[in-house]
N, C-alpha and C. Protein backbone atom coordinates (compact mmCIF):
# COMPACT_ATOMS: atom_id res chain seq x y z
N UNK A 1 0.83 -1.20 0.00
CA UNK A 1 0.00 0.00 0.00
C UNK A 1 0.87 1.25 0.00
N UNK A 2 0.34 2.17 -1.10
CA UNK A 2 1.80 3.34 -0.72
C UNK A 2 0.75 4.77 -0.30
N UNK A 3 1.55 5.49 0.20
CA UNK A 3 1.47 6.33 1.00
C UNK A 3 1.45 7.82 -0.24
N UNK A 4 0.31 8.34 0.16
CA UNK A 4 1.37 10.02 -0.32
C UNK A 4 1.03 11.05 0.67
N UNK A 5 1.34 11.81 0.45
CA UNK A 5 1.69 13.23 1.72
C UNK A 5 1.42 14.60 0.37
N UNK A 6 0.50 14.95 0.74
CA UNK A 6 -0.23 16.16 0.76
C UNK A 6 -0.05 17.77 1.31
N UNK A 7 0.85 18.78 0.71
CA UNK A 7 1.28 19.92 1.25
C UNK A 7 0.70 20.94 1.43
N UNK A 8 0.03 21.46 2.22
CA UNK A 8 -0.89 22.81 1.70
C UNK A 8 0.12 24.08 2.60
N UNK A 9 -0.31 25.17 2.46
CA UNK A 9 0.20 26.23 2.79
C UNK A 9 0.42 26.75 4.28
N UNK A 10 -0.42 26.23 4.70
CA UNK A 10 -0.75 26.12 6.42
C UNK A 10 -0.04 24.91 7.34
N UNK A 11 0.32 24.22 6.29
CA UNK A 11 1.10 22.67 6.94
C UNK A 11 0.58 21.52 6.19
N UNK A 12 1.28 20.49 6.58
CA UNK A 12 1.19 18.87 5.85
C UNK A 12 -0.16 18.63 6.36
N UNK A 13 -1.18 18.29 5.23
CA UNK A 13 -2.50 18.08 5.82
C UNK A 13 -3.01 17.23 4.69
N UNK A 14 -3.83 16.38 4.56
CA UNK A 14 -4.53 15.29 3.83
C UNK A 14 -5.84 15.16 3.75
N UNK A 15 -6.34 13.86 3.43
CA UNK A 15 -7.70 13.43 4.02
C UNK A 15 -9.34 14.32 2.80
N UNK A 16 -9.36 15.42 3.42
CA UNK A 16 -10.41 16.16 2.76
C UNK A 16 -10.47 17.29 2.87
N UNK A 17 -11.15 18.08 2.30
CA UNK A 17 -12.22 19.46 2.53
C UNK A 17 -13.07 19.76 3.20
N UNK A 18 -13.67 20.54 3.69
CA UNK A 18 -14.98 21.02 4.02
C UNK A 18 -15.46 22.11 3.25
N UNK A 19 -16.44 22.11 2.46
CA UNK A 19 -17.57 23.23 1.99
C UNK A 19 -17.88 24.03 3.26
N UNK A 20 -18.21 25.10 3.29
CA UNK A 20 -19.38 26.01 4.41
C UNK A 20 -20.22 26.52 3.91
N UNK A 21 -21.40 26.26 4.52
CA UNK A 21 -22.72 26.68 3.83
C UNK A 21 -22.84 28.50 3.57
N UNK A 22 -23.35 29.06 2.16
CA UNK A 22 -23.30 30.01 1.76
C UNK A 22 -23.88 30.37 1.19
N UNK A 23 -24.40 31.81 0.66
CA UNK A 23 -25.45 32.38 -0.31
C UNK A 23 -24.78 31.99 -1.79
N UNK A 24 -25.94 31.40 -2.21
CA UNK A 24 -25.83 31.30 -3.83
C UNK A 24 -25.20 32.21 -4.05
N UNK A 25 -24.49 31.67 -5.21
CA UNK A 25 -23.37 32.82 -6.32
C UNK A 25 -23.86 32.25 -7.48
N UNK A 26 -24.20 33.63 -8.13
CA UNK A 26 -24.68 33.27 -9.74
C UNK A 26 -23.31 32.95 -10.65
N UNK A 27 -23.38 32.08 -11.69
CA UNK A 27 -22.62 31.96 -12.26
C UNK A 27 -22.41 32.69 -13.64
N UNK A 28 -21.58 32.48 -14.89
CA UNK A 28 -21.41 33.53 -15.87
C UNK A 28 -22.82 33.49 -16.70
N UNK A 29 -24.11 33.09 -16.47
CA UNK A 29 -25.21 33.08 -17.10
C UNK A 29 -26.14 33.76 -16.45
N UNK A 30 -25.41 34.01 -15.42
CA UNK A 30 -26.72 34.68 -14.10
C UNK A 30 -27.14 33.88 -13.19
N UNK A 31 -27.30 33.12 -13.55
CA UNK A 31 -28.25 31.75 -12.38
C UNK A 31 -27.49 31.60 -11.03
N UNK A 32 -28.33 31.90 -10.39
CA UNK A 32 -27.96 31.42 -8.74
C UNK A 32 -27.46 29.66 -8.73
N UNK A 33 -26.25 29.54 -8.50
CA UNK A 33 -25.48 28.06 -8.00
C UNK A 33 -25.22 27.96 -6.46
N UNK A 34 -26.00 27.02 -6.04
CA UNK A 34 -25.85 26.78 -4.71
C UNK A 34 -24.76 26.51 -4.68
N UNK A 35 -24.19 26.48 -2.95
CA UNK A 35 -22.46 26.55 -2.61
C UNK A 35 -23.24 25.06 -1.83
N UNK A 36 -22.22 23.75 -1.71
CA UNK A 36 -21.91 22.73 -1.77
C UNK A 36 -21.52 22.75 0.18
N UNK A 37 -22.58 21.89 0.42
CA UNK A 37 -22.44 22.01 2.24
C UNK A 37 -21.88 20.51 2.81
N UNK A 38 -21.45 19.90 2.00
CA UNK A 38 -21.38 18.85 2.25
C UNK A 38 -19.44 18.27 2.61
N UNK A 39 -18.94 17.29 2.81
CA UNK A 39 -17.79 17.13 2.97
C UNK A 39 -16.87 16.42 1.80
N UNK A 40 -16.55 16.90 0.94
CA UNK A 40 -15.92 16.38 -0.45
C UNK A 40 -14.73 15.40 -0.06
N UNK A 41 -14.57 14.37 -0.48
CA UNK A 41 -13.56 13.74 0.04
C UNK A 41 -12.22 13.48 -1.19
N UNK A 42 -11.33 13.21 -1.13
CA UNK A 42 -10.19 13.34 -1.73
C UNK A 42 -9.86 11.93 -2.41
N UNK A 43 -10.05 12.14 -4.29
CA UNK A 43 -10.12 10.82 -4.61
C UNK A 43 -8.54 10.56 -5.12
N UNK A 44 -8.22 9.72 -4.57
CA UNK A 44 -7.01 8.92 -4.99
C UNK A 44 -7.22 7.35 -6.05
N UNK A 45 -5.85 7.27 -6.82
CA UNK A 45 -5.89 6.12 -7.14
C UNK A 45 -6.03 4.88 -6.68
N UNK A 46 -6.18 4.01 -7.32
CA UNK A 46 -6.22 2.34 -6.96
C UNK A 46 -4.78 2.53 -5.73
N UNK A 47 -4.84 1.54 -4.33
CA UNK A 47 -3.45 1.48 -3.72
C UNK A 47 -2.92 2.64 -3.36
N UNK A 48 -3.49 3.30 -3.40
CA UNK A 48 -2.86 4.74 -2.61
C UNK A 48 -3.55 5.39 -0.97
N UNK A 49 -3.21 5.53 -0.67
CA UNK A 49 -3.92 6.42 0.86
C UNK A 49 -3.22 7.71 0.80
N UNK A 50 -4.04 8.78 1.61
CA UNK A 50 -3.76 9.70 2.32
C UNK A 50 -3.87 9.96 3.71
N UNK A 51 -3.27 10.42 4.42
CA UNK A 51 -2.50 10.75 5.93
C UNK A 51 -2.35 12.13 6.54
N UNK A 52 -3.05 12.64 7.68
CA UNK A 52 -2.09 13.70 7.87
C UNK A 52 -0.98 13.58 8.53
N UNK A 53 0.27 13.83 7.81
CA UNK A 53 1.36 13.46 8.67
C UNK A 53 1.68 14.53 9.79
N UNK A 54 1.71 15.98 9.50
CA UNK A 54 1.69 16.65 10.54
C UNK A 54 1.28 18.09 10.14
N UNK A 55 0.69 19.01 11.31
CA UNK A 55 -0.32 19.93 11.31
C UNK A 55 0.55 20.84 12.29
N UNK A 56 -0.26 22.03 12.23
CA UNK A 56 0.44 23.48 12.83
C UNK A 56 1.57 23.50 13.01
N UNK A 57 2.87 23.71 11.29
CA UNK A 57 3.88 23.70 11.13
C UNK A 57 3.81 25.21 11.15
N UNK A 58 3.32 26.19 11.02
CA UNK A 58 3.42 27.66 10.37
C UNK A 58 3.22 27.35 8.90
N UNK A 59 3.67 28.91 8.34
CA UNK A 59 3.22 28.90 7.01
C UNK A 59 4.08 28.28 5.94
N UNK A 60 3.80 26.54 5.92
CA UNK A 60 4.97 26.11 5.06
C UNK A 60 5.18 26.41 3.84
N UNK A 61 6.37 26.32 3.48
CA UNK A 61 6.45 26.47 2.01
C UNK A 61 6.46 25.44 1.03
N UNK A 62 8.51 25.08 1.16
CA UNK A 62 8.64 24.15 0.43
C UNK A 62 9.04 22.63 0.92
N UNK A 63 8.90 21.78 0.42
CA UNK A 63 9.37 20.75 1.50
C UNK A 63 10.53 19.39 0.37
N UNK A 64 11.38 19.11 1.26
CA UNK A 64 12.19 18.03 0.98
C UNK A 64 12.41 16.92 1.19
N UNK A 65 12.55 15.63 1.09
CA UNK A 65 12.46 14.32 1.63
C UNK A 65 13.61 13.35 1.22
N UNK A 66 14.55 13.46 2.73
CA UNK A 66 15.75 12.57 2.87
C UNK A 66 15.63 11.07 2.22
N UNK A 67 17.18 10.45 1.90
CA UNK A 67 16.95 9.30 1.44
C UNK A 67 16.26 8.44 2.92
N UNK A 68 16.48 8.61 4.01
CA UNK A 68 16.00 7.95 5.59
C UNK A 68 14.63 8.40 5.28
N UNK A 69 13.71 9.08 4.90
CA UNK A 69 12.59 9.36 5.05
C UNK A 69 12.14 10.41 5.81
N UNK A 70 13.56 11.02 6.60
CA UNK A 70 13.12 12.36 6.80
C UNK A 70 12.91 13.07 6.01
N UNK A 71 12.01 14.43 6.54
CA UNK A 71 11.45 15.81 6.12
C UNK A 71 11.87 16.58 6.34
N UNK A 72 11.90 18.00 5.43
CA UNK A 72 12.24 19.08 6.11
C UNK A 72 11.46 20.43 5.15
N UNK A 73 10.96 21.03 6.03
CA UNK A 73 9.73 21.88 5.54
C UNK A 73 10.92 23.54 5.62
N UNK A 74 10.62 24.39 4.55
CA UNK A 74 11.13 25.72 5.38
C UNK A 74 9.63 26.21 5.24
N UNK A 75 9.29 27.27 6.47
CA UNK A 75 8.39 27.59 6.83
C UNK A 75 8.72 29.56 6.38
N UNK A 76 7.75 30.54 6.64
CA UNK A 76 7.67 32.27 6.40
C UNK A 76 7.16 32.45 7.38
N UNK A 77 7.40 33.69 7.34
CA UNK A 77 6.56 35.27 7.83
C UNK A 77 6.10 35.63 6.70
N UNK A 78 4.89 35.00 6.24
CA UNK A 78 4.19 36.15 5.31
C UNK A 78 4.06 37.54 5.24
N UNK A 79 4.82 38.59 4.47
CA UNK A 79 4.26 39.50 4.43
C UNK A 79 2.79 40.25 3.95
N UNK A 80 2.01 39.28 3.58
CA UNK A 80 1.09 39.31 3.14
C UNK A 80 -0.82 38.84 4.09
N UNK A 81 0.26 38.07 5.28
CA UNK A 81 -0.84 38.07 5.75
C UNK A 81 0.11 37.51 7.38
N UNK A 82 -0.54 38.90 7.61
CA UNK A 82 0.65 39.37 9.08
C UNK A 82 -0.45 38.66 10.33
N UNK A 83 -1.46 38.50 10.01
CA UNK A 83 -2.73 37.88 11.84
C UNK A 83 -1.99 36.01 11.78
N UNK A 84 -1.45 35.56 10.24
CA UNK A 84 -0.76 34.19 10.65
C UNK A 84 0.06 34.05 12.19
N UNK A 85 0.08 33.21 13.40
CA UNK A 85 0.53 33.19 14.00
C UNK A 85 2.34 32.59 13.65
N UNK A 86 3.04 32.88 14.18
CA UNK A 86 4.64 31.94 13.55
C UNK A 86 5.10 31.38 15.03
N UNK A 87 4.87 30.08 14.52
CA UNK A 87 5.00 29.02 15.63
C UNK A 87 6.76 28.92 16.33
N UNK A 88 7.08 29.12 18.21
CA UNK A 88 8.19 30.16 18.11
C UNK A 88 9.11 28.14 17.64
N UNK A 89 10.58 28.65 17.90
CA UNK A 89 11.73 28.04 16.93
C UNK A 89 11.84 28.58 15.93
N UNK A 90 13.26 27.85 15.29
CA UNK A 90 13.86 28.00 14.06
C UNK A 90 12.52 28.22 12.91
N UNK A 91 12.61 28.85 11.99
CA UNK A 91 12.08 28.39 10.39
C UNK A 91 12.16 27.20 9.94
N UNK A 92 12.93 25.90 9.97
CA UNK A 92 13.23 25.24 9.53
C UNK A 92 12.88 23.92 10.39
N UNK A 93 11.45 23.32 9.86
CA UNK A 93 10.88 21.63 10.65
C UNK A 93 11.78 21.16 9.78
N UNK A 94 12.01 19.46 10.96
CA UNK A 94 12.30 18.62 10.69
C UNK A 94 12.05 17.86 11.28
N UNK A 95 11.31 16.51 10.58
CA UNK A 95 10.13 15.60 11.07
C UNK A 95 10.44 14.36 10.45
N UNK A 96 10.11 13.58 11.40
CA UNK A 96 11.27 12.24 11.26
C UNK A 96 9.41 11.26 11.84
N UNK A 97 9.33 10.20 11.38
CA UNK A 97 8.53 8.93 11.52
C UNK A 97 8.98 8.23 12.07
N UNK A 98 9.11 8.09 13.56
CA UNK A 98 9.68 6.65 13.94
C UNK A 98 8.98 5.28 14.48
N UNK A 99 7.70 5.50 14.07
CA UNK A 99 6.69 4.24 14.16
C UNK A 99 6.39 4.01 13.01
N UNK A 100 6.70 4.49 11.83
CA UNK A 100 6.17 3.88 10.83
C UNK A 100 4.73 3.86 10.29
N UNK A 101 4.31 5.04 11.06
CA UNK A 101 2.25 4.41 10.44
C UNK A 101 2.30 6.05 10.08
N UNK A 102 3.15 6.50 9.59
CA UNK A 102 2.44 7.39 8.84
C UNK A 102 2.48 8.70 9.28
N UNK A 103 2.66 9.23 10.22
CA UNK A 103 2.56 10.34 11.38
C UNK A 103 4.08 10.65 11.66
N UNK A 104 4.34 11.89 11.99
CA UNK A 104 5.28 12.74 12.13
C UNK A 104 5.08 12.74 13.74
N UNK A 105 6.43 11.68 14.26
CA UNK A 105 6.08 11.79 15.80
C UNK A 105 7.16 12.46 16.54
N UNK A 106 8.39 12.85 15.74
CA UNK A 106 9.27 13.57 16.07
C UNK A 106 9.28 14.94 15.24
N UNK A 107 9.33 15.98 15.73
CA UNK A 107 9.50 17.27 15.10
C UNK A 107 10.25 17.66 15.66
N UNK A 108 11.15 18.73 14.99
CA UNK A 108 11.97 20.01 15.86
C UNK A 108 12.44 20.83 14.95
N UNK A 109 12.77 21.98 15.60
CA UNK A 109 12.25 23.36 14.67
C UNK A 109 14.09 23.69 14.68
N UNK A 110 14.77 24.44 14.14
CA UNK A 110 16.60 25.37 13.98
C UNK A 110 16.14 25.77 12.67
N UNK A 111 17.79 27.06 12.83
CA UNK A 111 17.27 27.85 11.65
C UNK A 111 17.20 29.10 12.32
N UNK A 112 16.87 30.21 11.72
CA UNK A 112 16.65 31.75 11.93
C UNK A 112 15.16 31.79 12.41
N UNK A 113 14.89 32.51 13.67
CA UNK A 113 13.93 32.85 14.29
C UNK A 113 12.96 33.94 13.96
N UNK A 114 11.78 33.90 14.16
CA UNK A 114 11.02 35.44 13.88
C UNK A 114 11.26 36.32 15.43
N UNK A 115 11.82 35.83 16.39
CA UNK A 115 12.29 36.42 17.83
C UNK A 115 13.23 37.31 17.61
N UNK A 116 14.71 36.33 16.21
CA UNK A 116 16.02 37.52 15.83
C UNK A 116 15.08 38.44 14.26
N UNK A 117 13.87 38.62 14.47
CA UNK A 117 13.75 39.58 13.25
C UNK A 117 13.47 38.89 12.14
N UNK A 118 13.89 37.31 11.94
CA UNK A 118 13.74 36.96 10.69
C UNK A 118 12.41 36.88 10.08
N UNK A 119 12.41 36.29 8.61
CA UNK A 119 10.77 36.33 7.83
C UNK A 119 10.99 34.69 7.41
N UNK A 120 12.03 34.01 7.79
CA UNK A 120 12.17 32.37 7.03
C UNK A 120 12.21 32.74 5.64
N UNK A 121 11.84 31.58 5.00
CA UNK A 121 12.06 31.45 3.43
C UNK A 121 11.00 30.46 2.90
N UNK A 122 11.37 30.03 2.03
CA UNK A 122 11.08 28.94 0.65
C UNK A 122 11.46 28.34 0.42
N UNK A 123 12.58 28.59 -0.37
CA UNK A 123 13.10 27.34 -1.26
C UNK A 123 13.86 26.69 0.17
N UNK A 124 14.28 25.28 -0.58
CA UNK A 124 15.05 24.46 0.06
C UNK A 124 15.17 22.89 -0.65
N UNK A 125 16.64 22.48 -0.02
CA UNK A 125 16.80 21.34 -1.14
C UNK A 125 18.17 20.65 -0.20
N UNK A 126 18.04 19.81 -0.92
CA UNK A 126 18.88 18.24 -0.34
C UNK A 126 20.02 17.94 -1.40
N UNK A 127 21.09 17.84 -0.90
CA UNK A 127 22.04 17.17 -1.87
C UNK A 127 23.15 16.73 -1.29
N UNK A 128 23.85 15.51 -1.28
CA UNK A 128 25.06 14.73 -0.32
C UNK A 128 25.03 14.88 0.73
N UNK A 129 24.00 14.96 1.74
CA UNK A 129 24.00 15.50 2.86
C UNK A 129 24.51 16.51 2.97
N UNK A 130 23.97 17.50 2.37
CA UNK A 130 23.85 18.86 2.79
C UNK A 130 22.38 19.55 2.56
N UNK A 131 22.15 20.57 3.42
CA UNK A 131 20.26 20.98 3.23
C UNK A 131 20.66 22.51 2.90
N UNK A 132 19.89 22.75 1.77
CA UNK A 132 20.01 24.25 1.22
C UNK A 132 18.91 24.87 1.52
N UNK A 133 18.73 26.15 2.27
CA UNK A 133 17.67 26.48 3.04
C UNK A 133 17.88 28.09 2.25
N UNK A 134 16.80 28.27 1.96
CA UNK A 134 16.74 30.12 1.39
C UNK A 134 16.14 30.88 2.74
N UNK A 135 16.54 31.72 3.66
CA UNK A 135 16.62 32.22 4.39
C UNK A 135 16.54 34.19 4.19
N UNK A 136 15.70 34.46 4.56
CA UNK A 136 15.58 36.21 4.03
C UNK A 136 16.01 36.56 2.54
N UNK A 137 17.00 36.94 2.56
CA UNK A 137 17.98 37.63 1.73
C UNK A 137 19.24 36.86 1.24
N UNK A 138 19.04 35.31 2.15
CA UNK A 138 20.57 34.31 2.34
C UNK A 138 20.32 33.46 1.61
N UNK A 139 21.26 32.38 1.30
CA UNK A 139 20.82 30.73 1.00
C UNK A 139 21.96 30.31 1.86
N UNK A 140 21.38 29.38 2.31
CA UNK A 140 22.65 28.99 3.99
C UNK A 140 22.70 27.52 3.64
N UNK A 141 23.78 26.72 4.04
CA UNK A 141 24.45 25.04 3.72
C UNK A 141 24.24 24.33 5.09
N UNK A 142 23.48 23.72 5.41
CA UNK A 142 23.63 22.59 6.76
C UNK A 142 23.76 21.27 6.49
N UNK A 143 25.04 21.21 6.94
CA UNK A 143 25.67 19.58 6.99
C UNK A 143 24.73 18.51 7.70
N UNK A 144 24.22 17.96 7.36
CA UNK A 144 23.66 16.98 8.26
C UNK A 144 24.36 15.50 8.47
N UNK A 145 24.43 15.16 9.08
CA UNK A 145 25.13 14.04 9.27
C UNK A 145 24.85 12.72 8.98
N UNK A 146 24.85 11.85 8.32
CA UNK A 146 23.80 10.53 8.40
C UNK A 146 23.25 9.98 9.75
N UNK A 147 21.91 9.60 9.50
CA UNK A 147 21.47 9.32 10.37
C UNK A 147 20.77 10.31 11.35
N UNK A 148 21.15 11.81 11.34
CA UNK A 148 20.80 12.72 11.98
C UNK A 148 19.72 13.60 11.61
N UNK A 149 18.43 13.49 12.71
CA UNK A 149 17.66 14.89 12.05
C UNK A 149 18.27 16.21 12.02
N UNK A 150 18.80 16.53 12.72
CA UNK A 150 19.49 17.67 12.78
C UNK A 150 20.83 18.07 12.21
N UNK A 151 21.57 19.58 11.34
CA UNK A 151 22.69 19.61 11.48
C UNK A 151 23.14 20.05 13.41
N UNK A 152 24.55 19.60 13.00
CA UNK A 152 25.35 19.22 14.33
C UNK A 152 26.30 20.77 14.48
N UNK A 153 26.04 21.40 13.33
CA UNK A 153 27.16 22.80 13.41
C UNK A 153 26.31 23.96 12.60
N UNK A 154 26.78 24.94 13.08
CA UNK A 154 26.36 26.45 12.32
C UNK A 154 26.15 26.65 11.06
N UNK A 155 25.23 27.01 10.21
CA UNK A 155 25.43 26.79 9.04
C UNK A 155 26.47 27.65 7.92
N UNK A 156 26.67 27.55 6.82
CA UNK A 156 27.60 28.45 5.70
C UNK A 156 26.99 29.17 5.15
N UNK A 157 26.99 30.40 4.76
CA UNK A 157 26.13 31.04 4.08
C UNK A 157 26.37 30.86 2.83
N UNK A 158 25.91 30.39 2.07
CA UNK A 158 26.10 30.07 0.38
C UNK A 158 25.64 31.48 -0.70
N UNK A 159 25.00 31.98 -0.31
CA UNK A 159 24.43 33.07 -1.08
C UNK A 159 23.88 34.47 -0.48
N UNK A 160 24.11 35.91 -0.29
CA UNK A 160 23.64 36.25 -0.08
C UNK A 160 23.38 37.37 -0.80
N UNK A 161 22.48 38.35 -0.48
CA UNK A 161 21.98 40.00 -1.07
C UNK A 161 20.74 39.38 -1.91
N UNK A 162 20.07 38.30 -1.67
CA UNK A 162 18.88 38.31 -2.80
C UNK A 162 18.13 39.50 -2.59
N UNK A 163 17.43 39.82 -4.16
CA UNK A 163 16.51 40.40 -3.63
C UNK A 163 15.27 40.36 -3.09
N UNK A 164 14.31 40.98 -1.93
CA UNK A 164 13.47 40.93 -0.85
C UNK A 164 12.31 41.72 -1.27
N UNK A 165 12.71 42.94 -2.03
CA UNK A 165 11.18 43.62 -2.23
C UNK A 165 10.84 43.35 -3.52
N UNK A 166 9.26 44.23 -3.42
CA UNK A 166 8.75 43.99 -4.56
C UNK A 166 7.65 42.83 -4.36
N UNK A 167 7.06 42.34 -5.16
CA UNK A 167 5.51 41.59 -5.28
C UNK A 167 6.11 39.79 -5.08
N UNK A 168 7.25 39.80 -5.13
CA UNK A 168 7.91 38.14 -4.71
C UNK A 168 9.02 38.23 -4.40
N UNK A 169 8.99 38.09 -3.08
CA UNK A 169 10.35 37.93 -2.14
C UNK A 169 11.09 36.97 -2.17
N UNK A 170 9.98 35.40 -2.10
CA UNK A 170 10.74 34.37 -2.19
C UNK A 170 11.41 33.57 -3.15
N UNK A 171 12.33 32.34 -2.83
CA UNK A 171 13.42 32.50 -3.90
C UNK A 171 13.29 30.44 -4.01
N UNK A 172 12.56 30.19 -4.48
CA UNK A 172 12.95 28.68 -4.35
C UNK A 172 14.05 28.44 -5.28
N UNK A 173 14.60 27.25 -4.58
CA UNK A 173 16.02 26.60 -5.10
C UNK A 173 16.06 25.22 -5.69
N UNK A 174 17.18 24.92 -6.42
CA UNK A 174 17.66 23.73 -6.76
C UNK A 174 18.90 23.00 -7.26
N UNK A 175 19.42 22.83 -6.81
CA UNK A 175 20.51 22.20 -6.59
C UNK A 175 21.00 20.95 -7.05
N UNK A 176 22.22 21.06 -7.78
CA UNK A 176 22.69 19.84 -8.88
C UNK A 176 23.87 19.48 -8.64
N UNK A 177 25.14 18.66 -9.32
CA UNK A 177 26.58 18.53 -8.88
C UNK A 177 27.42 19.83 -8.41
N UNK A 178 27.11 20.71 -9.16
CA UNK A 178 27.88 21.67 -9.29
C UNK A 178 27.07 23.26 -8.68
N UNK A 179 26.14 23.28 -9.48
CA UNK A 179 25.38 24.57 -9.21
C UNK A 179 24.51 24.80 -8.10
N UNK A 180 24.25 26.08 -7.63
CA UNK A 180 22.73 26.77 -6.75
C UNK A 180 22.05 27.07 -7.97
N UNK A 181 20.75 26.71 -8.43
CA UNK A 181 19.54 27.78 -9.36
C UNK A 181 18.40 28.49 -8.18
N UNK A 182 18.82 29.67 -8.46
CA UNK A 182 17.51 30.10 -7.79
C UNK A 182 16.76 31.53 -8.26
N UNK A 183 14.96 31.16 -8.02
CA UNK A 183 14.45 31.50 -9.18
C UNK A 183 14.67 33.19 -8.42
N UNK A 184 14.05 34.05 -9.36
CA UNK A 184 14.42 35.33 -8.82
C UNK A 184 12.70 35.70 -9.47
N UNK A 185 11.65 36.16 -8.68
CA UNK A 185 10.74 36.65 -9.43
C UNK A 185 11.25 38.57 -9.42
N UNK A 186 10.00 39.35 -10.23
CA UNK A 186 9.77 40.85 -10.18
C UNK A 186 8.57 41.21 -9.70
N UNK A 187 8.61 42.21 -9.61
CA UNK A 187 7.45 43.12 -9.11
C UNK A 187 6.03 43.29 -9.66
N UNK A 188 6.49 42.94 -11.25
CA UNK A 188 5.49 43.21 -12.11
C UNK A 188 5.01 41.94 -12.73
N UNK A 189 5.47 40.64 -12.26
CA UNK A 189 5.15 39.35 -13.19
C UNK A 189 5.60 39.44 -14.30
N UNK A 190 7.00 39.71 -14.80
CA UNK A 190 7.29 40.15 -16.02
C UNK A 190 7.96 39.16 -16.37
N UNK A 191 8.96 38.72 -15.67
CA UNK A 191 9.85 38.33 -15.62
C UNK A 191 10.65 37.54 -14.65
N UNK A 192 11.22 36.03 -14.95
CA UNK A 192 12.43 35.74 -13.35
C UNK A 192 13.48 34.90 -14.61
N UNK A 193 14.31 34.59 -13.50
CA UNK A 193 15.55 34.08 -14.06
C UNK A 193 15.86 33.23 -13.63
N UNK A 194 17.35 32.66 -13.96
CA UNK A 194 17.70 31.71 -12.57
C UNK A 194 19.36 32.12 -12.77
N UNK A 195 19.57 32.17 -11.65
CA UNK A 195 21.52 32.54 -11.47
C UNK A 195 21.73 31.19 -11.01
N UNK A 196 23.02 31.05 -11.43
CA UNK A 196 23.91 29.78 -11.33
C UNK A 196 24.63 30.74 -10.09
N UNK A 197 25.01 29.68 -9.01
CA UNK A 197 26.49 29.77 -8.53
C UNK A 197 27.13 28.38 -7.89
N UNK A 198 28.25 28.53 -8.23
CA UNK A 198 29.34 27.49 -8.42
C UNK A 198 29.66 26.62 -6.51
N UNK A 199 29.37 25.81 -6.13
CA UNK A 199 28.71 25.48 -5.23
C UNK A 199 31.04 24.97 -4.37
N UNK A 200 31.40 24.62 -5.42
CA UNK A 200 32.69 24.33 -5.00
C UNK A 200 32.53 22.83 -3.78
N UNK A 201 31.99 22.30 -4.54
CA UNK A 201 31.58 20.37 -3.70
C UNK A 201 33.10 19.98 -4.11
């Protein structure tokens, strides 16, 4: 039976929806369409399930998955929607299964705080045991060790001066033998790119 894991914006969540009951909304003909009060459930293929593996991460972003089966979510400070609470620790879950049924029974939070000022990030990525975490304005290197949820030392800063303002702050990443790509949006939806830098593995 295989498993999948389900990401939404609020945290790792699965299972279904809920409708809330509401005043008709006419549709592009005019006609009043009733709003749907019922509980929609989430159709998967033949052999598949869904799970919530884990809930009130903050506002996740992007997420990664170790060859061990660990996780690692980077989480924000939305500037966009400031009443989100930011759950205190690092920006950076990491959630490890150690029963096996599916559930995230170990968590723990490192990384830059919203306590030192920070806003977290987005992107983030895995490569030889190392975790590439986009951080404000940074992209930072944590060694992890095999076997370890956690890095064991301070991280490297791999990149910094991105740019922060404007209509997309964040910067997701990806990471290959050699290179950092990371996307760069604008202000205006015009345009992004991707800069290479030379990672020196």
């Amino acid at each position: 039976m295989r498993t999948i894991m389900l990401v939404t914006a609020v945290g790792m969540v699965a299972a279904c929806s809920r409708t809330e009951r509401g005043k008709p909304t006419p549709d592009s003909t005019g006609t009043a369409t009733p709003v749907a009060t019922t509980d929609v459930s989430l159709k998967l293929p033949p052999g598949f399930t869904a799970t919530v593996f884990a809930e009130s991460l903050g506002a996740t972003r992007h997420i990664v998955a170790a060859l061990n089966n660990d996780i690692y979510v980077n989480t924000w400070r939305s500037p966009y929607d400031t009443t989100r609470r930011v759950p205190p620790g690092g920006y950076v879950v990491a959630l490890r299964d150690t029963g096996g049924d599916g559930k995230a029974d170990l968590i723990q939070r490192f990384g830059t705080t919203s306590e030192s000022g920070s806003r977290g990030g987005t992107g983030i990525a895995l490569r030889d045991g190392a975790l590439y975490v986009e951080t404000d304005s940074s992209i930072l290197r944590y060694i992890v060790p095999p076997d370890s949820l956690l890095p064991l030392q301070k991280p490297e800063v791999i990149v910094t001066g991105l740019a922060t303002a404007g209509d997309h702050p964040m910067h997701p990443i990806v990471v290959d033998a050699h290179n950092l790509f990371v996307n760069m949006g604008s202000a205006t939806n015009a345009h992004s790119f991707m800069r290479g830098s030379n990672l020196q593995m």
